[in-house]
PDB file of N, CA and C in Angstrom:
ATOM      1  N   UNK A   1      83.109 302.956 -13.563  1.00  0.00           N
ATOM      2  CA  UNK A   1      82.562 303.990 -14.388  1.00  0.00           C
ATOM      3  C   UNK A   1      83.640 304.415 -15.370  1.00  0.00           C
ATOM      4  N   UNK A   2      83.305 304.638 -16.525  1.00  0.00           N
ATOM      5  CA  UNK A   2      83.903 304.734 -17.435  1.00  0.00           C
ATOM      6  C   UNK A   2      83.287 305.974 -18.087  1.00  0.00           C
ATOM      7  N   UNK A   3      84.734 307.598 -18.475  1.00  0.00           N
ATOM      8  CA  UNK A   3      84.386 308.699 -18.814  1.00  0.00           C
ATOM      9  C   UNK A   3      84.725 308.646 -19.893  1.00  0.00           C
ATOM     10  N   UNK A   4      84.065 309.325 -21.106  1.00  0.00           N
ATOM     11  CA  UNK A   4      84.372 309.690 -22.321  1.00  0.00           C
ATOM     12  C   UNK A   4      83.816 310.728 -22.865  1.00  0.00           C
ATOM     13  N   UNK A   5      83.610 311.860 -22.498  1.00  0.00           N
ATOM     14  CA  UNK A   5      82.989 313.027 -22.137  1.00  0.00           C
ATOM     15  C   UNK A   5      83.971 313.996 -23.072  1.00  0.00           C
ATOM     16  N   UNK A   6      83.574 314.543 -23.613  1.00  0.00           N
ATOM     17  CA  UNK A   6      84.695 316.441 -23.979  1.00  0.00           C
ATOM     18  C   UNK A   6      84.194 317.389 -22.834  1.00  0.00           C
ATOM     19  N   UNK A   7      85.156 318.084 -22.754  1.00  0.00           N
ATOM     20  CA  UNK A   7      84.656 318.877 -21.653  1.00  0.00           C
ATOM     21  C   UNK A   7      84.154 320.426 -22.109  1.00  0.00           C
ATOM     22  N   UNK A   8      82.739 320.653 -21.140  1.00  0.00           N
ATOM     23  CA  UNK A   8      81.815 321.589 -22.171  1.00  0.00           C
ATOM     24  C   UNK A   8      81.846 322.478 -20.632  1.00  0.00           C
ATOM     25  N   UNK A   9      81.546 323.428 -20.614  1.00  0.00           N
ATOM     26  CA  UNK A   9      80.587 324.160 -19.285  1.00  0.00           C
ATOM     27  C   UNK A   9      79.572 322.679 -18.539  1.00  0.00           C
ATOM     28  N   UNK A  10      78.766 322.350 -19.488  1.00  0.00           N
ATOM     29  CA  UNK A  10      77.564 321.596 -18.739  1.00  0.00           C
ATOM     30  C   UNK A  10      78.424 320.186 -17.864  1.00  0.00           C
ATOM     31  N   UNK A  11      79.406 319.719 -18.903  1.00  0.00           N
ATOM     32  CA  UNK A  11      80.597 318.473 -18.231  1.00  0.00           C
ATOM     33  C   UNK A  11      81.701 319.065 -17.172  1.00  0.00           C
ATOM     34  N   UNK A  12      81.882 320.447 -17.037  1.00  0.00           N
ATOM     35  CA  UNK A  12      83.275 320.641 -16.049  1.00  0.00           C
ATOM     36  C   UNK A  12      82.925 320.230 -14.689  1.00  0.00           C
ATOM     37  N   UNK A  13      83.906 319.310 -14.401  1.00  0.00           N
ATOM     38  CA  UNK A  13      83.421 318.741 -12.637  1.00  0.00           C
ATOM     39  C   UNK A  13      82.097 318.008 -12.469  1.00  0.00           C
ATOM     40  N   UNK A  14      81.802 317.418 -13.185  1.00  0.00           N
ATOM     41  CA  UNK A  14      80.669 316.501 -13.401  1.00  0.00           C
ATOM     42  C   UNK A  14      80.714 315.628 -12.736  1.00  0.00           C
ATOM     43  N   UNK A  15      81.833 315.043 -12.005  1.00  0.00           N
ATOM     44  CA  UNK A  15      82.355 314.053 -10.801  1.00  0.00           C
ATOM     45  C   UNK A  15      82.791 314.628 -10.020  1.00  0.00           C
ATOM     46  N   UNK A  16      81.819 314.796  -9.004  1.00  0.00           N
ATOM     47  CA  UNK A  16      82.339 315.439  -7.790  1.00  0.00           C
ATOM     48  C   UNK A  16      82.115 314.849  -6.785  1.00  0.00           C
ATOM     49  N   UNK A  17      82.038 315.412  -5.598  1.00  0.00           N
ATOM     50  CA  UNK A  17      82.233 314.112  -4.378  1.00  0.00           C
ATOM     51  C   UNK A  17      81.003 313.088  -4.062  1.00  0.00           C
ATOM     52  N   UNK A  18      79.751 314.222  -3.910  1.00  0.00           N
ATOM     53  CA  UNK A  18      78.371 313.661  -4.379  1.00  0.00           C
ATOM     54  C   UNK A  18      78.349 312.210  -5.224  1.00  0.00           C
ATOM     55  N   UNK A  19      78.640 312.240  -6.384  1.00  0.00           N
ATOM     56  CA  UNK A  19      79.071 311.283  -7.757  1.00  0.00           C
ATOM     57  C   UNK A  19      79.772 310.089  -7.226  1.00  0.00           C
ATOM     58  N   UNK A  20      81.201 310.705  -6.528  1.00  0.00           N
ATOM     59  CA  UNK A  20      82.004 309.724  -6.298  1.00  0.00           C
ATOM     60  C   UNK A  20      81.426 308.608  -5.124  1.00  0.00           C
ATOM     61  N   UNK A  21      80.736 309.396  -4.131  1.00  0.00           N
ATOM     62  CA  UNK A  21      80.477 308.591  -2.705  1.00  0.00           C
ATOM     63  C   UNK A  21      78.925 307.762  -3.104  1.00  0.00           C
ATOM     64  N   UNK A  22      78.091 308.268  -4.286  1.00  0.00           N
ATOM     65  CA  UNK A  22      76.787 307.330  -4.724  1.00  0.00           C
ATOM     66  C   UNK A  22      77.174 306.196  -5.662  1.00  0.00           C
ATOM     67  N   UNK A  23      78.903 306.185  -5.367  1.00  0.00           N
ATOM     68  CA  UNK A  23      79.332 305.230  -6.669  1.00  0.00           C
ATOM     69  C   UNK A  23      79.109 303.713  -5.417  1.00  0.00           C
ATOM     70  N   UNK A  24      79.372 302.232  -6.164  1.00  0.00           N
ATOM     71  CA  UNK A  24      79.637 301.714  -5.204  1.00  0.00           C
ATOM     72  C   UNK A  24      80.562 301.490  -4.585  1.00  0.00           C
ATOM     73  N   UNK A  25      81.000 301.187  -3.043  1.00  0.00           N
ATOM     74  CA  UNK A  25      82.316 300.515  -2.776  1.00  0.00           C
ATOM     75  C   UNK A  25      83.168 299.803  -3.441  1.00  0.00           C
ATOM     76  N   UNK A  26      84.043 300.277  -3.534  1.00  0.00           N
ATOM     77  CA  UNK A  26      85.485 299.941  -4.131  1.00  0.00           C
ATOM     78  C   UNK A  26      85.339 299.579  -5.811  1.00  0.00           C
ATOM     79  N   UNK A  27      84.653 300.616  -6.318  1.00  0.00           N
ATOM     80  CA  UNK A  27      84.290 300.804  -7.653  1.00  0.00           C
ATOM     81  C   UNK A  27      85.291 301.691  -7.948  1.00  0.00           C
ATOM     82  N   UNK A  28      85.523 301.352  -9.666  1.00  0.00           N
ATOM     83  CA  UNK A  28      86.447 301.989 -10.408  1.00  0.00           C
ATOM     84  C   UNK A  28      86.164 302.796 -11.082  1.00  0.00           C
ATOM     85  N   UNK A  29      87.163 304.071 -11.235  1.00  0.00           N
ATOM     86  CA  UNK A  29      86.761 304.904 -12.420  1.00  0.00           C
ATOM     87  C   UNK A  29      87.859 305.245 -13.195  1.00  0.00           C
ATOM     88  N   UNK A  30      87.034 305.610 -14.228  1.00  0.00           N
ATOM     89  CA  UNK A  30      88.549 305.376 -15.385  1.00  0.00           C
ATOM     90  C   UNK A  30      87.918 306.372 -16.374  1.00  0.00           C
ATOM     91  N   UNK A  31      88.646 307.600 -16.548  1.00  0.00           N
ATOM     92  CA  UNK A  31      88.934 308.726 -17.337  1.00  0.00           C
ATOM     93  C   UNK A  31      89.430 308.934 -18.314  1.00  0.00           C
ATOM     94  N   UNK A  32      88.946 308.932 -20.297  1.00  0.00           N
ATOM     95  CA  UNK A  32      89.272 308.861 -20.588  1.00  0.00           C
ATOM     96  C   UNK A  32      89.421 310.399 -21.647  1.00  0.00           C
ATOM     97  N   UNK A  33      88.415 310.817 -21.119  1.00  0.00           N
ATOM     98  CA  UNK A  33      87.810 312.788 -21.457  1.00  0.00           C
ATOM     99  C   UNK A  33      88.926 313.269 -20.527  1.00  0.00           C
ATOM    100  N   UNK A  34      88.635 314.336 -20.668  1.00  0.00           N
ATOM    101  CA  UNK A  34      89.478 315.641 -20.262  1.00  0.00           C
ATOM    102  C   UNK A  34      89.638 315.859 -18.577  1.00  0.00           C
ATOM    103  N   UNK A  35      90.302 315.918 -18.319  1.00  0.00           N
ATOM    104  CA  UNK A  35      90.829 315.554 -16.494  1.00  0.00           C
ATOM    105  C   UNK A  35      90.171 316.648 -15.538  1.00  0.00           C
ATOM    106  N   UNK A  36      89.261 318.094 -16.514  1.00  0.00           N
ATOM    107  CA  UNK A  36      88.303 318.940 -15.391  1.00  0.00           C
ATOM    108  C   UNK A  36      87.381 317.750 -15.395  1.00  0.00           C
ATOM    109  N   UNK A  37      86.877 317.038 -16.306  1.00  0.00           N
ATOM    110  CA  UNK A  37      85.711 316.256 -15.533  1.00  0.00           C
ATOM    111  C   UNK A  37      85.372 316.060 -14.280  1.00  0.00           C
ATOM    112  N   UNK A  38      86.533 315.919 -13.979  1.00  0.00           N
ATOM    113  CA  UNK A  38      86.467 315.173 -12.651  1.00  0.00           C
ATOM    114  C   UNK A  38      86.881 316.433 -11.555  1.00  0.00           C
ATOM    115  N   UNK A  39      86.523 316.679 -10.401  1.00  0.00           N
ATOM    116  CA  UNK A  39      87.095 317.490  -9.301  1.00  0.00           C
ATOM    117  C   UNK A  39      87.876 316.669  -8.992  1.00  0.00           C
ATOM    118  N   UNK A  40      89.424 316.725  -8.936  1.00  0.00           N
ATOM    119  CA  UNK A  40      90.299 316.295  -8.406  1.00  0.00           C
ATOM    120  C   UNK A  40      90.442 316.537  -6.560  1.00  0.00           C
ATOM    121  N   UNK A  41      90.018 317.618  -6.277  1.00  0.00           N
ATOM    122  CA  UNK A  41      89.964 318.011  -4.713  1.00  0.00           C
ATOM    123  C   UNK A  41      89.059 317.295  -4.449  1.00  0.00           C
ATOM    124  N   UNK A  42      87.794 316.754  -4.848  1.00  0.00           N
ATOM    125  CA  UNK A  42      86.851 315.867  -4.223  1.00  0.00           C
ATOM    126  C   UNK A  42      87.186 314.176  -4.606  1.00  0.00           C
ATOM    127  N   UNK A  43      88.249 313.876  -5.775  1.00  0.00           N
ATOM    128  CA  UNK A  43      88.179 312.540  -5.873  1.00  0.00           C
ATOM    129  C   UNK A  43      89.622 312.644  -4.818  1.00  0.00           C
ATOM    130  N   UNK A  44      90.495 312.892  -4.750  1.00  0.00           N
ATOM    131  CA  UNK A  44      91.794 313.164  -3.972  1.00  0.00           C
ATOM    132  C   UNK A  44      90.851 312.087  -2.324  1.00  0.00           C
ATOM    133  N   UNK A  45      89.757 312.800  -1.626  1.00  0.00           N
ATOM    134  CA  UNK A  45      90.071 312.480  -0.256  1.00  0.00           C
ATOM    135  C   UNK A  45      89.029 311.216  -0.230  1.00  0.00           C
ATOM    136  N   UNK A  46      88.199 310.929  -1.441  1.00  0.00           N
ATOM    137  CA  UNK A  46      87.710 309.923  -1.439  1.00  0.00           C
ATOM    138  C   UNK A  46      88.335 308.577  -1.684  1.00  0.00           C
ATOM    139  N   UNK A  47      89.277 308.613  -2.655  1.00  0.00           N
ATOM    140  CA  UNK A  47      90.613 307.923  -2.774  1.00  0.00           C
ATOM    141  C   UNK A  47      91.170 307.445  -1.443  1.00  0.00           C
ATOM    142  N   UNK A  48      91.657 308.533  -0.842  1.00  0.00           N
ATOM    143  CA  UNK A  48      92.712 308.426   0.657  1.00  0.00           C
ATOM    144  C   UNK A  48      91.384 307.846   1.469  1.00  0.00           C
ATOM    145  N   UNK A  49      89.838 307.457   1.501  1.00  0.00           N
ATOM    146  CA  UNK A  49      89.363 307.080   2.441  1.00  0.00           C
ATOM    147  C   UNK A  49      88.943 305.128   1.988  1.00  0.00           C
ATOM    148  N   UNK A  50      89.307 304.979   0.930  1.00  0.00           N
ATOM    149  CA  UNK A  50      89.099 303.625   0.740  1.00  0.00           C
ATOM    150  C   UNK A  50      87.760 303.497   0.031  1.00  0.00           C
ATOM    151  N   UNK A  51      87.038 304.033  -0.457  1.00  0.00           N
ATOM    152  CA  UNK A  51      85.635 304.119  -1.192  1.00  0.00           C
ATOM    153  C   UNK A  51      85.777 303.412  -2.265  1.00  0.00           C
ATOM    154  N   UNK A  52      86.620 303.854  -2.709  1.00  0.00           N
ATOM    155  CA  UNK A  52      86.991 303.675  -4.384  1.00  0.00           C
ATOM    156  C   UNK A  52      88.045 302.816  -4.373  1.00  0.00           C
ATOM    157  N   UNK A  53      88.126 301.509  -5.479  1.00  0.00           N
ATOM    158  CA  UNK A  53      89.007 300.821  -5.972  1.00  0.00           C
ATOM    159  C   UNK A  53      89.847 301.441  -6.254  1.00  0.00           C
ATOM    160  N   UNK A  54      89.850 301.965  -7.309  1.00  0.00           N
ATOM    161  CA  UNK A  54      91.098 302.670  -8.347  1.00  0.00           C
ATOM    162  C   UNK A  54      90.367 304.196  -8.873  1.00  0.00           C
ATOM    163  N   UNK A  55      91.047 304.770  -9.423  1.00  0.00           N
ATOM    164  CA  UNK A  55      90.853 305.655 -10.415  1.00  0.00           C
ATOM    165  C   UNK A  55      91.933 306.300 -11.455  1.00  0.00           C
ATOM    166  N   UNK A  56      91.711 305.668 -12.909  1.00  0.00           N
ATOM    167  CA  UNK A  56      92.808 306.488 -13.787  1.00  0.00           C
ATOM    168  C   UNK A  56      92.320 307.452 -14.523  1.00  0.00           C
ATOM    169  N   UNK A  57      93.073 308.405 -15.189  1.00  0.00           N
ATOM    170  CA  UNK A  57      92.507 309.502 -15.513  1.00  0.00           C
ATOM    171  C   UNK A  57      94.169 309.961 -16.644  1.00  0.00           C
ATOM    172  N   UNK A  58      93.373 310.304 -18.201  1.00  0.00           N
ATOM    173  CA  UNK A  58      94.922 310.651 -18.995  1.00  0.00           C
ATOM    174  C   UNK A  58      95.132 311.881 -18.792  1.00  0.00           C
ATOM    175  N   UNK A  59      94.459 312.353 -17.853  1.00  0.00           N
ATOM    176  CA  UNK A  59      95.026 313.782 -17.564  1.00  0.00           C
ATOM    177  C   UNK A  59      94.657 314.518 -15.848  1.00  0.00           C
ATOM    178  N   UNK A  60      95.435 314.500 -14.698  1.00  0.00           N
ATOM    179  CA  UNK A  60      94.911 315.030 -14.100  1.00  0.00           C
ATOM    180  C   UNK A  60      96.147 316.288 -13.448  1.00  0.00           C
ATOM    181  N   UNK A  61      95.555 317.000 -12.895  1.00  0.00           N
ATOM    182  CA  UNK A  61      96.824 318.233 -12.813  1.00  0.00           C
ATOM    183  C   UNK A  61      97.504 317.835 -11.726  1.00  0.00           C
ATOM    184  N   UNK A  62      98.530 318.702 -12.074  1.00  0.00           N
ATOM    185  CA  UNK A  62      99.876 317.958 -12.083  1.00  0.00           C
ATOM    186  C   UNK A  62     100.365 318.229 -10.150  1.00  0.00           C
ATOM    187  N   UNK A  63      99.510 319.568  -9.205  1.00  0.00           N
ATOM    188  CA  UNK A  63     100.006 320.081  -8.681  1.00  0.00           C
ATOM    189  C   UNK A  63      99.486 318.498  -7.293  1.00  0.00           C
ATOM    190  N   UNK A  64      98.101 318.498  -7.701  1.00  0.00           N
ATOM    191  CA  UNK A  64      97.405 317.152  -6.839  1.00  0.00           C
ATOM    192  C   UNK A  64      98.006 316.158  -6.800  1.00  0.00           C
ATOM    193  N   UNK A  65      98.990 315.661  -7.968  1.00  0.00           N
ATOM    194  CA  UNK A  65      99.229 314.375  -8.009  1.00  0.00           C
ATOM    195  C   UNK A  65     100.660 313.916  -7.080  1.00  0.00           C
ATOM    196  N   UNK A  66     101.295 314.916  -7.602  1.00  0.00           N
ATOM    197  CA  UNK A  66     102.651 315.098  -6.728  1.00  0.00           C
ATOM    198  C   UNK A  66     102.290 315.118  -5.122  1.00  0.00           C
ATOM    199  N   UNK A  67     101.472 315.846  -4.837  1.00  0.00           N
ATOM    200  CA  UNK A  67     100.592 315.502  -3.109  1.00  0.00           C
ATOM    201  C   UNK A  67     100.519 314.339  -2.832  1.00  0.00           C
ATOM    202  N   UNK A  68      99.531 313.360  -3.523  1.00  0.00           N
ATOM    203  CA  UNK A  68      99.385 312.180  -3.163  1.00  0.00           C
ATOM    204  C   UNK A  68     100.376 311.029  -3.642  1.00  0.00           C
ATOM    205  N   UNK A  69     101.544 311.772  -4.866  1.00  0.00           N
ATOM    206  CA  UNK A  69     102.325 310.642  -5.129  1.00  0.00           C
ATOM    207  C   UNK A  69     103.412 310.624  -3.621  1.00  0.00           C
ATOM    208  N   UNK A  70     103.544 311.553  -3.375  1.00  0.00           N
ATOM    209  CA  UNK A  70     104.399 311.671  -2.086  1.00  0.00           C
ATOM    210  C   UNK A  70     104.202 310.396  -0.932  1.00  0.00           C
ATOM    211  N   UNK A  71     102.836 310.231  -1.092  1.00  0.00           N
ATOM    212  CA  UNK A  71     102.457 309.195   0.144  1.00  0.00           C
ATOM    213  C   UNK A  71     101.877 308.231  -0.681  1.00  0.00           C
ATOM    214  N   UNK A  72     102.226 307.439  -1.913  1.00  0.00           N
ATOM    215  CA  UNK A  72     101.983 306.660  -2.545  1.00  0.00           C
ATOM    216  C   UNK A  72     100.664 306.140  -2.599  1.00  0.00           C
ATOM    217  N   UNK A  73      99.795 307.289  -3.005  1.00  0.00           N
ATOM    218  CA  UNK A  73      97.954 306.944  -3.385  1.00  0.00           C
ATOM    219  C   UNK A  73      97.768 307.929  -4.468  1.00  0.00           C
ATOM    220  N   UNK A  74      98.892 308.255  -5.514  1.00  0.00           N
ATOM    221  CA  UNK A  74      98.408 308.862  -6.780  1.00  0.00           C
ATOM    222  C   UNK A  74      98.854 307.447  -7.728  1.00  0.00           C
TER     223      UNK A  74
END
């Protein structure tokens, strides 16, 4: 899946865990809109469970990433 979204009220968190888990197995997503798109707290544990291939994103905050860069899955 591929985002290219601005982020409005109607787009904030538009990927949330719902989104992420109806995606298919080990499907990619790749962010190229604004980094609320996405709930980071709901893509974070879907990530750590193997669902998802990958996911990049040119912006996601900064406090999540350092969490999971720690244990090398950001």
């Amino acid at each position: 899946m591929v985002l290219t979204l601005p982020l409005t009220d109607a787009t904030h968190h538009i990927i949330n865990r719902d989104i992420l888990l109806a995606m298919k197995p080990k499907a990619c997503l790749i962010n190229f809109g604004r980094g609320a798109l996405i709930d980071e707290g709901d893509l974070i544990p879907v990530m750590q469970s193997g669902h998802l291939q990958a996911a990049s994103s040119m912006y996601l905050r900064k406090n999540h990433c350092q969490k999971t860069m720690s244990s090398g899955q950001c």
